[in-house]
Protein backbone atom coordinates (compact mmCIF):
# COMPACT_ATOMS: atom_id res chain seq x y z
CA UNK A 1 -245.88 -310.65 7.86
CA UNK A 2 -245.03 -308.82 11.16
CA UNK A 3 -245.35 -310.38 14.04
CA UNK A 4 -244.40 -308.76 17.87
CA UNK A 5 -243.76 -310.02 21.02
CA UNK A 6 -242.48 -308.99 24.26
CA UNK A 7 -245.21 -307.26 25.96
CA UNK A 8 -246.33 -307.51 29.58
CA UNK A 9 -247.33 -305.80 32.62
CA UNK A 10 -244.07 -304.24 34.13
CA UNK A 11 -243.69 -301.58 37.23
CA UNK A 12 -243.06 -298.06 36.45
CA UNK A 13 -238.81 -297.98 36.00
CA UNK A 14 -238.88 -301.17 34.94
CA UNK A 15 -237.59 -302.87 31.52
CA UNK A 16 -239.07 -304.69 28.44
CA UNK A 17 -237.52 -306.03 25.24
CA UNK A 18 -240.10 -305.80 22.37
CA UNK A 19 -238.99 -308.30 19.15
CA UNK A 20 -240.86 -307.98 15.65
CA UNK A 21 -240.70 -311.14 13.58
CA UNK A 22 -240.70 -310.44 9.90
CA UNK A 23 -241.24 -312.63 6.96
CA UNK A 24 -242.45 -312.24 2.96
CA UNK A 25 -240.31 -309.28 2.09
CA UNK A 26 -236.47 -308.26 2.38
CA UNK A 27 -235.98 -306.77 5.17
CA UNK A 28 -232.81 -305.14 4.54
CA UNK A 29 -234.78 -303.01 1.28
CA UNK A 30 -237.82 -301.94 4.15
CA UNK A 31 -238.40 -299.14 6.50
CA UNK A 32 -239.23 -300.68 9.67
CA UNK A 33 -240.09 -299.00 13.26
CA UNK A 34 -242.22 -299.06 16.43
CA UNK A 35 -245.51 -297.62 16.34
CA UNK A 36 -247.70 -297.46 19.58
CA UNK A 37 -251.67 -296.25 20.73
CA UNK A 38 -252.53 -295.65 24.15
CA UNK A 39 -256.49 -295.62 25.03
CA UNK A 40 -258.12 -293.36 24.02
CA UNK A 41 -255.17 -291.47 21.64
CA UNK A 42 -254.47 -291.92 18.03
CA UNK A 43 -251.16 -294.28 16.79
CA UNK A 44 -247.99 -292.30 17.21
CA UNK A 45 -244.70 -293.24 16.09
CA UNK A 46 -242.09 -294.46 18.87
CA UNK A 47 -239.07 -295.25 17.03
CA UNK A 48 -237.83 -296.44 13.14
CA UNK A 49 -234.71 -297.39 11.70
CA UNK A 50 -234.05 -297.17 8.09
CA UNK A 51 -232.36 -300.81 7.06
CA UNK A 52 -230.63 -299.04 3.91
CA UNK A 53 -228.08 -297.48 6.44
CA UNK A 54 -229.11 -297.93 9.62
CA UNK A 55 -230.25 -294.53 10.84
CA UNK A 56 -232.51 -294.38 13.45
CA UNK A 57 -235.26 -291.79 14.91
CA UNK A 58 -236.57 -291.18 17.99
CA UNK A 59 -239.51 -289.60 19.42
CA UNK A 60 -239.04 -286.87 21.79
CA UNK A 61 -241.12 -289.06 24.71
CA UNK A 62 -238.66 -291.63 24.41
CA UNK A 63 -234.93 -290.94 23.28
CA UNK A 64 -233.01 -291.89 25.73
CA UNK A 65 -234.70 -294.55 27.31
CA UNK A 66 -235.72 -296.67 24.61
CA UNK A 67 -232.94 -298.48 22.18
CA UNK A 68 -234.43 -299.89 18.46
CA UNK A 69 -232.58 -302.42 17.04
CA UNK A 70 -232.19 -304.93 14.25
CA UNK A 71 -230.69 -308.22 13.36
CA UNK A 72 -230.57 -308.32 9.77
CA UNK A 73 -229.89 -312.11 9.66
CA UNK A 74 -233.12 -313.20 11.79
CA UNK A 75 -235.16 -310.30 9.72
CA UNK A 76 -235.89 -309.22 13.25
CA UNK A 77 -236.57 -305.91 14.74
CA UNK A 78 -236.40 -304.89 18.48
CA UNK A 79 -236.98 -302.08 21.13
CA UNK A 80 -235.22 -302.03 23.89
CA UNK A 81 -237.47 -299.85 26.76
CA UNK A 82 -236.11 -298.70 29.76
CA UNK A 83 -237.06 -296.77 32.54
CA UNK A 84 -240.68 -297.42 31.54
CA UNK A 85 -243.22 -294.79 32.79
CA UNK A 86 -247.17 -294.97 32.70
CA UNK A 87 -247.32 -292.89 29.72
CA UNK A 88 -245.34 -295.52 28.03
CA UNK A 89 -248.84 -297.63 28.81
CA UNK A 90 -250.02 -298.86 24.51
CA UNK A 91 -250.53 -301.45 22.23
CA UNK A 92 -246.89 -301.14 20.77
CA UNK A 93 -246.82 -301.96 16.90
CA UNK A 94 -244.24 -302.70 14.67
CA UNK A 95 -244.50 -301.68 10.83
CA UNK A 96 -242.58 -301.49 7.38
CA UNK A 97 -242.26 -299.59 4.55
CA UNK A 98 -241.29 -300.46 0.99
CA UNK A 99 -239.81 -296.79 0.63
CA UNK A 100 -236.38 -297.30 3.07
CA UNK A 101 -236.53 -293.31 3.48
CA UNK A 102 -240.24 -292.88 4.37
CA UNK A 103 -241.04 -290.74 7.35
CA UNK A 104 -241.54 -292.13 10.46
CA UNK A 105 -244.77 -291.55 10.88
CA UNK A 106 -248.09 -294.10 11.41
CA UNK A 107 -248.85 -294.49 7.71
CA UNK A 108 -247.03 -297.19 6.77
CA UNK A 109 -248.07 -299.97 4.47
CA UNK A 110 -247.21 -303.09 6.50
CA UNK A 111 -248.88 -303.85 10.10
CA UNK A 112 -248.20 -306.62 12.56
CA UNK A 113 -250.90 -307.10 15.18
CA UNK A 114 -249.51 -305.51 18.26
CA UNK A 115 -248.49 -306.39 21.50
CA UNK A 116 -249.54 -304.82 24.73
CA UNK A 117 -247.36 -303.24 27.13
CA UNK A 118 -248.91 -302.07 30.55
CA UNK A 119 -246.98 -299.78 32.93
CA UNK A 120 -248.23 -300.03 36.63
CA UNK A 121 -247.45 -297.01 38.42
């Protein structure tokens, strides 16, 4: 189970903290990472980390602004946006993997429900 928090309605430059709850699998043996969909657009990946080292990737939108991080104890997950723009406007989703090196991209196995983040201009 996946479960995110964190979202809101922020001002454009603004900050948000995203968390991802995780339960019923080790978390440590998972890929894990931020998905997110704006209206209208199809799921793109945002950031993962892979637990087995911790590695992370970015997406070119966001490196540099946003920070994804973990605390292996809580089986938690984060993102850490700043500078938030409009574009950053999307049901932000966090997912895992049972194959630690699989791809970043939006076909992972594991969903949580999403949370929405809205970016006021």
């Amino acid at each position: 189970q996946l479960v995110e928090s964190g979202g809101g309605l922020v001002q454009a430059g603004e900050s948000l903290r995203l968390s991802c709850a995780t339960s019923g699998f080790i978390f440590e043996d998972y890929a894990i990472g931020w998905f997110r969909q704006a209206p209208g657009k199809e799921r793109e990946a945002v950031s993962c980390i892979n637990n087995r080292d911790g590695s992370t990737y970015y997406e070119d939108p966001v490196r540099g602004r946003f920070a994804i991080s973990r605390d292996v104890a809580k089986s938690t997950l984060y993102l850490h946006m700043n500078n938030l723009k409009s574009e950053d406007t999307a049901v932000y989703y966090c997912a895992a993997d049972p194959i630690p090196l699989r791809a970043c991209i939006p076909t992972w196995h594991y969903w949580g429900q999403g949370t929405l983040v809205t970016v006021s201009s």
